[in-house]
Protein backbone atom coordinates (compact mmCIF):
# COMPACT_ATOMS: atom_id res chain seq x y z
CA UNK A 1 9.80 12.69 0.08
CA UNK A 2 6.46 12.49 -1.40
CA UNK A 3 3.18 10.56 0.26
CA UNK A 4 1.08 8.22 -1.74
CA UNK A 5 -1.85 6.61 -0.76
CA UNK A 6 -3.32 3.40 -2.08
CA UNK A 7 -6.60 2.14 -1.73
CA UNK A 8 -7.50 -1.34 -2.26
CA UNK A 9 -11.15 -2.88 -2.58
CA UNK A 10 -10.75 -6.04 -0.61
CA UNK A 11 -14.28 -8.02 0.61
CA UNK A 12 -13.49 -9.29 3.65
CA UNK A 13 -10.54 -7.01 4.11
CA UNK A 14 -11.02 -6.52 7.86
CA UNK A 15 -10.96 -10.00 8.62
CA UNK A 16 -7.77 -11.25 6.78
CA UNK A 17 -4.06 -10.54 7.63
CA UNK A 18 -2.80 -8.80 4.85
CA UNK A 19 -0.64 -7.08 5.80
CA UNK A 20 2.28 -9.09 6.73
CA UNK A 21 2.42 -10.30 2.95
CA UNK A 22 2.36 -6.71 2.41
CA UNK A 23 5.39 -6.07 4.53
CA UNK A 24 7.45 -8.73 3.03
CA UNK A 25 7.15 -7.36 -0.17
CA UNK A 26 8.49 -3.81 1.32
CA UNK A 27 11.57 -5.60 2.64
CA UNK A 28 12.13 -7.03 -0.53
CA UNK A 29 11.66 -4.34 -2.34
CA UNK A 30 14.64 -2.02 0.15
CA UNK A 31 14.52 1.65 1.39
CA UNK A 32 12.92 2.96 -1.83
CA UNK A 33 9.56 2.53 -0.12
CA UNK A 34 8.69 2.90 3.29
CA UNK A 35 4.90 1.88 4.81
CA UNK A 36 3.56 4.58 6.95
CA UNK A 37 0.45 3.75 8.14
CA UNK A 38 -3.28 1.56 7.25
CA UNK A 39 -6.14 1.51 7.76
CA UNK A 40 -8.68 -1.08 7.25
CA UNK A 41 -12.47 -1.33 7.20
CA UNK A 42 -14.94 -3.75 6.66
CA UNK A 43 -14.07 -4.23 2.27
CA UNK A 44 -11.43 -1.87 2.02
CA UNK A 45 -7.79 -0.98 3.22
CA UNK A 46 -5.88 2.33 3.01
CA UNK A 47 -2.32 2.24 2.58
CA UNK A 48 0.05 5.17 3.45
CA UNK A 49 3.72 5.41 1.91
CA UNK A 50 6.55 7.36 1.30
CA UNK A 51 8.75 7.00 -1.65
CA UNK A 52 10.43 9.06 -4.50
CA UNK A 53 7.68 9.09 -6.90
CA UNK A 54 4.42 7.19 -8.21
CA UNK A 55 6.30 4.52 -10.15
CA UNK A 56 7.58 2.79 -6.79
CA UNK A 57 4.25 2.94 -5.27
CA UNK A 58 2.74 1.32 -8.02
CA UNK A 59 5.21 -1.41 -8.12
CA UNK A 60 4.06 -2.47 -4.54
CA UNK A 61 0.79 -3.85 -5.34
CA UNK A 62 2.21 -5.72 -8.37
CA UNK A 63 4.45 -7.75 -6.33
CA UNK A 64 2.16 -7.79 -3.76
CA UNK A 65 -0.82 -9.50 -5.71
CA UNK A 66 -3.21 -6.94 -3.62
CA UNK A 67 -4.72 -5.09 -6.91
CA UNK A 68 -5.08 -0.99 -6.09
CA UNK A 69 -8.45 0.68 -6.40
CA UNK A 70 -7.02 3.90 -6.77
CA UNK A 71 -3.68 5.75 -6.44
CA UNK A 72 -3.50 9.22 -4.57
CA UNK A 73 -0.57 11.41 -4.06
CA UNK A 74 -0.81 13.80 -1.02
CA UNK A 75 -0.76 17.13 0.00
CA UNK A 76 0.33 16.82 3.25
């Protein structure tokens, strides 16, 4: 399955807990999506997932109320 990565322009992103509202949108939103791994600096956070294709990524911020920056899929 694909990788996508989204990043997210957050101030103050390394000092608030985002991502457990994060992860309760994934379990909402079933297998089709599955978080891989962050990472977070001072303003911004990186998200890593696996899923069947763009259109499920893109649903995650949606529902998730985090707005992306930008929308990557990977090579690797």
């Amino acid at each position: 399955m694909p990788k996508f990565v989204i990043e997210r322009s957050i101030p103050g992103a390394g000092k608030l807990g985002i991502s457990q509202k994060s992860c309760g949108v994934l379990n909402y939103m079933g297998p089709q999506i599955q978080w891989v791994q962050s990472y977070v600096t001072d303003d911004k956070v990186y998200c890593v997932y696996v899923a069947p294709n763009e259109e499920v990524v893109r649903e995650l911020p949606d529902k998730a109320n985090f707005p992306p920056t930008r929308f990557r899929k990977s090579d690797q």
